[in-house]
C-alpha atoms as a PDB file:
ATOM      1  CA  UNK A   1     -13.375   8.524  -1.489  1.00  0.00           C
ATOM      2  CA  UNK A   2     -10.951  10.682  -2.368  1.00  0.00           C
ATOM      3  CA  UNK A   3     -10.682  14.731  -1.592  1.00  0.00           C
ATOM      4  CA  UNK A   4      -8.981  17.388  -3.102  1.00  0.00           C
ATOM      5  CA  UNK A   5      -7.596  19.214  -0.054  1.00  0.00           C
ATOM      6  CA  UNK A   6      -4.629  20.840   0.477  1.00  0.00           C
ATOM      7  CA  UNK A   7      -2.581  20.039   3.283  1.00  0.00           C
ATOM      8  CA  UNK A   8       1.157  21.019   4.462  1.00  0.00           C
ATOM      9  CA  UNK A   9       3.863  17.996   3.789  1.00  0.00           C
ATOM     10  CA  UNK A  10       5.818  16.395   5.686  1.00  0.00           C
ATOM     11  CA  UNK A  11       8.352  18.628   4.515  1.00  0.00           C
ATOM     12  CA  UNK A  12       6.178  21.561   5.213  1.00  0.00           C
ATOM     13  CA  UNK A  13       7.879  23.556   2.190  1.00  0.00           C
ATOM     14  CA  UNK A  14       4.869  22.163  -0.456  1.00  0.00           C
ATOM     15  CA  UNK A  15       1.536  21.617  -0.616  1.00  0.00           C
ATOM     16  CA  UNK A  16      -0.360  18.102  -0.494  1.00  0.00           C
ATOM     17  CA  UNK A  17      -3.414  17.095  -2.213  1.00  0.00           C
ATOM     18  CA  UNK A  18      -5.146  14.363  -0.227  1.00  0.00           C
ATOM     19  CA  UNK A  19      -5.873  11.364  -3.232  1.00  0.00           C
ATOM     20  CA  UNK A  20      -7.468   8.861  -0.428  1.00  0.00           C
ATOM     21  CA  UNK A  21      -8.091   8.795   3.392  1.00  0.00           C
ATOM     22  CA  UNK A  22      -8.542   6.139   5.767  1.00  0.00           C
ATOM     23  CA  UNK A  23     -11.279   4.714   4.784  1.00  0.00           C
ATOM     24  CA  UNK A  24     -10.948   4.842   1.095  1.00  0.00           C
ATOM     25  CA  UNK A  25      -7.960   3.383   1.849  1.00  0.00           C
ATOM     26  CA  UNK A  26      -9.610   0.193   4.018  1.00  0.00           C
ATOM     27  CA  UNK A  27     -11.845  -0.428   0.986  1.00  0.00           C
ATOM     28  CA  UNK A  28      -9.210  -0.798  -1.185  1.00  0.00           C
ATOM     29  CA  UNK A  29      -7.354  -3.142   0.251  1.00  0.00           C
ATOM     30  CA  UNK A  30     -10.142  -5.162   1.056  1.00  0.00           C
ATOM     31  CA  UNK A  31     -11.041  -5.512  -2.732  1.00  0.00           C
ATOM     32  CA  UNK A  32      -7.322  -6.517  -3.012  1.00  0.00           C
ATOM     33  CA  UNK A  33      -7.702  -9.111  -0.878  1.00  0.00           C
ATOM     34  CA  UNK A  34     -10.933 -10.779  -2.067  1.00  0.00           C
ATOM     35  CA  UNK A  35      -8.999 -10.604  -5.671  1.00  0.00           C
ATOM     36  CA  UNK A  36      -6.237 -12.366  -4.373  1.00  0.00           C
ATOM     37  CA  UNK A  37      -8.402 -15.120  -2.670  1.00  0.00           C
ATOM     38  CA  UNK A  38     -10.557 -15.348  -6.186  1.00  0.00           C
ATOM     39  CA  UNK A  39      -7.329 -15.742  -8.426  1.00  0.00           C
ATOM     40  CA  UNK A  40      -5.797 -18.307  -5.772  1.00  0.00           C
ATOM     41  CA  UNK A  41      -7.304 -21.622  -5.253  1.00  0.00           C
ATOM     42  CA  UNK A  42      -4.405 -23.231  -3.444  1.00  0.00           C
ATOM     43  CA  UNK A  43      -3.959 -20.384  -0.576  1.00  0.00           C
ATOM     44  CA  UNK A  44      -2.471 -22.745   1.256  1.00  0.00           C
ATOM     45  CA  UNK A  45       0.744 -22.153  -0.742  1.00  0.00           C
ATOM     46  CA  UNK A  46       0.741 -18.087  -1.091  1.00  0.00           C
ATOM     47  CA  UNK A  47       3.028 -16.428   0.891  1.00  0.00           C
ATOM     48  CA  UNK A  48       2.796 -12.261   1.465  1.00  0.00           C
ATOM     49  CA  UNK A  49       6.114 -10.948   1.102  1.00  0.00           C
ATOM     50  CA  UNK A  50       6.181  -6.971   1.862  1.00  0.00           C
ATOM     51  CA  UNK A  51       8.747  -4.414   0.760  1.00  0.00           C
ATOM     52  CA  UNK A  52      10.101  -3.183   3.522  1.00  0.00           C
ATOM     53  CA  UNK A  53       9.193  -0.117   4.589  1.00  0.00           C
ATOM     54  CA  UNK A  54       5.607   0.197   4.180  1.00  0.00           C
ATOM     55  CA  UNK A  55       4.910  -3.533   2.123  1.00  0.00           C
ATOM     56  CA  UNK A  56       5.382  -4.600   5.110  1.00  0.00           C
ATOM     57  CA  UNK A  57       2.424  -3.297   7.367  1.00  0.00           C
ATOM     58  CA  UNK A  58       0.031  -3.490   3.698  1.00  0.00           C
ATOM     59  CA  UNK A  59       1.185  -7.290   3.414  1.00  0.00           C
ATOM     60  CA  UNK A  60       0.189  -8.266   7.034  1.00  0.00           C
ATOM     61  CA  UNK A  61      -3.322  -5.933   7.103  1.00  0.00           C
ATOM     62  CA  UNK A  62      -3.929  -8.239   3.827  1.00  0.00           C
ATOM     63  CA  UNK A  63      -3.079 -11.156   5.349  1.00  0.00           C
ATOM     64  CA  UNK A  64      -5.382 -10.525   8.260  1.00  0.00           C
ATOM     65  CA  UNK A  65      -8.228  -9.920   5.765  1.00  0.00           C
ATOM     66  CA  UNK A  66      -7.673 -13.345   3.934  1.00  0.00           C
ATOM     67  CA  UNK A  67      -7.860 -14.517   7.350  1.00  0.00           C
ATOM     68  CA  UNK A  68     -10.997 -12.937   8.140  1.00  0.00           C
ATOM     69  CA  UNK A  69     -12.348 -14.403   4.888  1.00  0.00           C
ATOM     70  CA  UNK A  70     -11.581 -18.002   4.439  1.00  0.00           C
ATOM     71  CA  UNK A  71     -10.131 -18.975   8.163  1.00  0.00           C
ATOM     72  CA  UNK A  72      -6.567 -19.601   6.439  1.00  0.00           C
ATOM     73  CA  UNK A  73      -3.193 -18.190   7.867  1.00  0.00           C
ATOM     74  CA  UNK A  74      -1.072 -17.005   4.862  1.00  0.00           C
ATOM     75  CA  UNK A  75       2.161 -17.138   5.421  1.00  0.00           C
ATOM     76  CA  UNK A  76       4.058 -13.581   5.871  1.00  0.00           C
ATOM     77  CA  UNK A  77       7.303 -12.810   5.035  1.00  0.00           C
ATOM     78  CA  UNK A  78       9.261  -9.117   4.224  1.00  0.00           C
ATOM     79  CA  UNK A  79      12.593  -8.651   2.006  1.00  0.00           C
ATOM     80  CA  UNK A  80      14.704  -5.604   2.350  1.00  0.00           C
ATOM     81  CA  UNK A  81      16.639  -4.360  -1.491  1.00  0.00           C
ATOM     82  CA  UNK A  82      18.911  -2.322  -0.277  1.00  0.00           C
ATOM     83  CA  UNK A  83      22.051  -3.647  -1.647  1.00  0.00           C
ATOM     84  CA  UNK A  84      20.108  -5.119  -4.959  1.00  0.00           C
ATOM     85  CA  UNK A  85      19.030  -0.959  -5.923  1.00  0.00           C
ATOM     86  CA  UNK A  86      20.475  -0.272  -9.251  1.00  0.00           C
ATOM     87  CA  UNK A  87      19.749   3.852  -8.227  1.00  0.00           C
ATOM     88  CA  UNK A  88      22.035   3.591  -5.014  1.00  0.00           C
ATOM     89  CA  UNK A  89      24.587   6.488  -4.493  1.00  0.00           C
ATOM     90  CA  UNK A  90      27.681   4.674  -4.351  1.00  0.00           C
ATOM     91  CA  UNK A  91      28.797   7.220  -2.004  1.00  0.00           C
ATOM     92  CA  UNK A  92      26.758   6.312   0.748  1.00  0.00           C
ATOM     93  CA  UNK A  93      28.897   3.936   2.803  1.00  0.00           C
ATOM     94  CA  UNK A  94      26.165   3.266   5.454  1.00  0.00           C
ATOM     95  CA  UNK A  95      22.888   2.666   4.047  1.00  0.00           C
ATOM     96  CA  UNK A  96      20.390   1.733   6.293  1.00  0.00           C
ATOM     97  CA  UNK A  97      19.750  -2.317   5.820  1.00  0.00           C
ATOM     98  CA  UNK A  98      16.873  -3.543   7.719  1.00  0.00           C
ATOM     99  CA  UNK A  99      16.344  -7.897   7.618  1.00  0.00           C
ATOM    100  CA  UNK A 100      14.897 -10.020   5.201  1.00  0.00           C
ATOM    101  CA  UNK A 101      12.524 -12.118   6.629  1.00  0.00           C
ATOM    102  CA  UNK A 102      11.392 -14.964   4.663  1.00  0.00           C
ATOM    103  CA  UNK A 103      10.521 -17.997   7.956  1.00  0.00           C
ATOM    104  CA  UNK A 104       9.098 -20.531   5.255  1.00  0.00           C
ATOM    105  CA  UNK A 105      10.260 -22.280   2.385  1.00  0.00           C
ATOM    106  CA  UNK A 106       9.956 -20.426  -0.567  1.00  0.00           C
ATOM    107  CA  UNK A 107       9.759 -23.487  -2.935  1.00  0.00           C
ATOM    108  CA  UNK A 108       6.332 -24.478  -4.313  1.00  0.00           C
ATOM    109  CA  UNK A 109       4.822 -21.251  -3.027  1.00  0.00           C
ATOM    110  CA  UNK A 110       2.634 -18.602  -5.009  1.00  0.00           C
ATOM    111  CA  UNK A 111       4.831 -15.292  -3.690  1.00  0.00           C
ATOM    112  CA  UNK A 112       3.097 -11.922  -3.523  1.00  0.00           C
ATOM    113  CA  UNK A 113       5.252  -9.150  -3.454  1.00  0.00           C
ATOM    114  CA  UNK A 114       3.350  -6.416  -1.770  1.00  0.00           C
ATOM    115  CA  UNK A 115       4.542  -2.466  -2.136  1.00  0.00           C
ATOM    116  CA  UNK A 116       2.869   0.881  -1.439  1.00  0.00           C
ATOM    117  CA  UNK A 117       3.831   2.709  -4.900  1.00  0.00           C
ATOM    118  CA  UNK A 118       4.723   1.239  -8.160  1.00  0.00           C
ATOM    119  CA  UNK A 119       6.405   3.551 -10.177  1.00  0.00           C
ATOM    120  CA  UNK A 120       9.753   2.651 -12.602  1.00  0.00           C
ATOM    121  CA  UNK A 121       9.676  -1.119 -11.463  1.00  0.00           C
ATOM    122  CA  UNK A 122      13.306  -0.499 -10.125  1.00  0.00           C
ATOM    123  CA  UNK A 123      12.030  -1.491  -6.166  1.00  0.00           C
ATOM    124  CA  UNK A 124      10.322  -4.780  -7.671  1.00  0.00           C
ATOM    125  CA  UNK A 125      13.184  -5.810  -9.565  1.00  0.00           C
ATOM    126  CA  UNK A 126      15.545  -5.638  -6.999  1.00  0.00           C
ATOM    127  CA  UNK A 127      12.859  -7.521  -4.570  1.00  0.00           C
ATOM    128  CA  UNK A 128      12.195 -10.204  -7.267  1.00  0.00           C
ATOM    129  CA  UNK A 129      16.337 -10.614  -7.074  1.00  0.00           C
ATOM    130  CA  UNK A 130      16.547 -10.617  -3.266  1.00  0.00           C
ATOM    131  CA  UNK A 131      13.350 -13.522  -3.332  1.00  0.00           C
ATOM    132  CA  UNK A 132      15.468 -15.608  -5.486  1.00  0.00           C
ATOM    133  CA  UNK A 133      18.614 -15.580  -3.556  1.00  0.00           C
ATOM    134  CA  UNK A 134      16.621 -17.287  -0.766  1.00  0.00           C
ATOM    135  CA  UNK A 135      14.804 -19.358  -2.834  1.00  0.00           C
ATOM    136  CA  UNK A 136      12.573 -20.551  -5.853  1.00  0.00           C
ATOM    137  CA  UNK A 137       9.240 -19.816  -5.224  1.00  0.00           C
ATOM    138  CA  UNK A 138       6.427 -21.636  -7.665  1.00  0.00           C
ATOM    139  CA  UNK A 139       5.233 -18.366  -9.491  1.00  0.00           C
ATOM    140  CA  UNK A 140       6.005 -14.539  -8.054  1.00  0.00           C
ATOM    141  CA  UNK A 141       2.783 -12.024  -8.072  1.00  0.00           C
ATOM    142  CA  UNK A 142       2.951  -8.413  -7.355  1.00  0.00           C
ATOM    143  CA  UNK A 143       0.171  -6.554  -5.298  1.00  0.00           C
ATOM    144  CA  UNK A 144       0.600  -2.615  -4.984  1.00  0.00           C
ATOM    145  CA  UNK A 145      -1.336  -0.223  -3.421  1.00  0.00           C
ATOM    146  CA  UNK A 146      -1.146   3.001  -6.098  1.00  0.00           C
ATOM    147  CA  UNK A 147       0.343   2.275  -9.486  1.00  0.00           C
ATOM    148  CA  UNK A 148       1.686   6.120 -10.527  1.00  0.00           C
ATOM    149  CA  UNK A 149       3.136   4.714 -13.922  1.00  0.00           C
ATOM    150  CA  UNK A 150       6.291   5.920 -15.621  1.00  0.00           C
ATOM    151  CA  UNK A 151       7.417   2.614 -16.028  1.00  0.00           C
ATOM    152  CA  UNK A 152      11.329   1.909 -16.936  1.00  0.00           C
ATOM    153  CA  UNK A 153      11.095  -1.569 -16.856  1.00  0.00           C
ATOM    154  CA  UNK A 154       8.996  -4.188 -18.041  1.00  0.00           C
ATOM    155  CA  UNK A 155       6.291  -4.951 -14.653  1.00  0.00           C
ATOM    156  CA  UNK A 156       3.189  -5.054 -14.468  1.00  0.00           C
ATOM    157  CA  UNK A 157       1.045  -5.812 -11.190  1.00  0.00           C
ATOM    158  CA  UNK A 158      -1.220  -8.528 -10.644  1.00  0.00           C
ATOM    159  CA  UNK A 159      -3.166  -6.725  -8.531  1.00  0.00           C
ATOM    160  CA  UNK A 160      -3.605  -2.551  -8.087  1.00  0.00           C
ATOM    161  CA  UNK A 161      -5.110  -0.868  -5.661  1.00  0.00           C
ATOM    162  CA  UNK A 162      -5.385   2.598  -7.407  1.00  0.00           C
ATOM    163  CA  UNK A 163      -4.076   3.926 -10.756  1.00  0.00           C
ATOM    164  CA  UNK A 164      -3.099   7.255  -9.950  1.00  0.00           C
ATOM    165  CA  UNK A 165      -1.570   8.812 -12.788  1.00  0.00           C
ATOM    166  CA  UNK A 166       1.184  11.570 -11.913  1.00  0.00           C
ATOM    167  CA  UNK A 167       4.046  13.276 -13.523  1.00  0.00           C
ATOM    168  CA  UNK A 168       7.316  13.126 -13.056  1.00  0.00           C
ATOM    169  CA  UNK A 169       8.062  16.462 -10.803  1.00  0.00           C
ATOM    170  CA  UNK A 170       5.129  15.227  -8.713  1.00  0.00           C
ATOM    171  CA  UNK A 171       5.287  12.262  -5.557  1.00  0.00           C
ATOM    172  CA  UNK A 172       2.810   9.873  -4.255  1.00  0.00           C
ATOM    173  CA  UNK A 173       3.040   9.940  -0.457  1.00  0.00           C
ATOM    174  CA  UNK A 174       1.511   6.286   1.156  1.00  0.00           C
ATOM    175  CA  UNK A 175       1.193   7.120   4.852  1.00  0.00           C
ATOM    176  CA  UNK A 176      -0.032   4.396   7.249  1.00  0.00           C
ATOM    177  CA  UNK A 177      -1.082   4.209  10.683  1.00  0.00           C
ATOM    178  CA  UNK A 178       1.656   1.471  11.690  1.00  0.00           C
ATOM    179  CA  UNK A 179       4.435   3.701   9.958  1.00  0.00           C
ATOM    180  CA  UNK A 180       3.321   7.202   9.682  1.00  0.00           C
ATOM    181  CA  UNK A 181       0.626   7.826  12.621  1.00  0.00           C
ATOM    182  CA  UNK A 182      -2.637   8.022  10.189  1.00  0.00           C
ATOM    183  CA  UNK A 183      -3.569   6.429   6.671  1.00  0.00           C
ATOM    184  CA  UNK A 184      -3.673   8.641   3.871  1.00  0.00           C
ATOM    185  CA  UNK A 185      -2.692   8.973   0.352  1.00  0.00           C
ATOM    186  CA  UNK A 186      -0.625  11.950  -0.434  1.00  0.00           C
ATOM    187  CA  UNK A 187      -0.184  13.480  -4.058  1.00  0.00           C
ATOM    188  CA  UNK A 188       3.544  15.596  -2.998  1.00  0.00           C
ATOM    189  CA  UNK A 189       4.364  18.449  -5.584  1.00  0.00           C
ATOM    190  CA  UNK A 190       8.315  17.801  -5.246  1.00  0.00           C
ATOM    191  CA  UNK A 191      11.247  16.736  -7.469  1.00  0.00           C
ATOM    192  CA  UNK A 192      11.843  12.914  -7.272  1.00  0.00           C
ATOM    193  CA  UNK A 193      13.852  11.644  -4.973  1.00  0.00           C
ATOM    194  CA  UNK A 194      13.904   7.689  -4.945  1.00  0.00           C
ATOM    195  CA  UNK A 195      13.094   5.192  -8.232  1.00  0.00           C
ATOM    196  CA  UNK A 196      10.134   2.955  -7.073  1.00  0.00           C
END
């Protein structure tokens, strides 16, 4: 359920309107999960693969739910884009790389791509590039927690958590327990920063 409350950001210069909380936030996942175990008869071939940063923790709390559901261990894997981001300042002679972790072999698997916020479809292209460079999986789905919109390029997610239509001088915040302390969605009033 989601609230309408004000809260100081991160930032503590604007305000933040609270779009879900914890457990609104449970639910939907779980529903994400039972879809993904409906439109996949062969789980024994999908593969999670989160977006690092916060795919990651969202691709193993689903994977722990298929679990749960149908006593099968999906395999779990995480990609970092950094150096495949068509938005990156070329300035920046350090960006932070974290590792790409894909322990299994990509070929003959169903991939799911799993992100907190879908936006421009930049992030997922640059994923979908990174995925290929270690392998060729069977088929690629894409799994995202809030789909904002304001698409650039031409993705579309298999499976949404929440539609959560914005503008562009506004920011969906994902916060998660394993990241950020507590789970919450954030709607940020604040120019944008990164292409998503």
């Amino acid at each position: 359920m989601s609230t309408h409350a004000r809260t100081p950001s991160a930032g503590g210069s604007a305000a933040a309107k609270t779009l879900l909380q914890a457990e609104a936030l449970s639910r939907t996942l779980s529903r994400i999960a039972h879809e993904i175990i409906e439109r996949n008869d062969d789980l024994d071939t999908v593969a999670l693969v989160g977006i690092r940063t916060r795919g990651v923790p969202l691709a193993e709390r689903l994977a722990e739910l298929i679990e749960e559901r149908t006593a099968l261990e999906v395999e779990l894997g995480a990609v970092d884009i950094t150096f495949h981001r068509d938005d990156r300042d070329p300035a920046t002679q350090h960006p932070v790389v974290t590792a790409t972790e894909l322990d299994f072999e990509l070929e003959g698997t169903t991939c799911i791509l799993v992100d907190d916020v879908l936006y421009t479809g930049r992030t997922i292209r640059a994923a979908i590039e990174t995925l290929f460079e270690h392998g060729r999986p069977a088929r690629v789905q894409l799994a995202v927690l809030v789909d904002r919109g304001h698409r650039e390029l031409p993705i579309r997610p298999d499976y949404v958590g929440k539609n959560l239509p914005t503008s562009r001088a506004e920011r969906i915040q994902v916060q998660l327990v394993e990241t950020d302390g507590v789970d919450q969605v954030l709607l940020v009033d604040a120019p944008e920063e990164a292409t998503t």
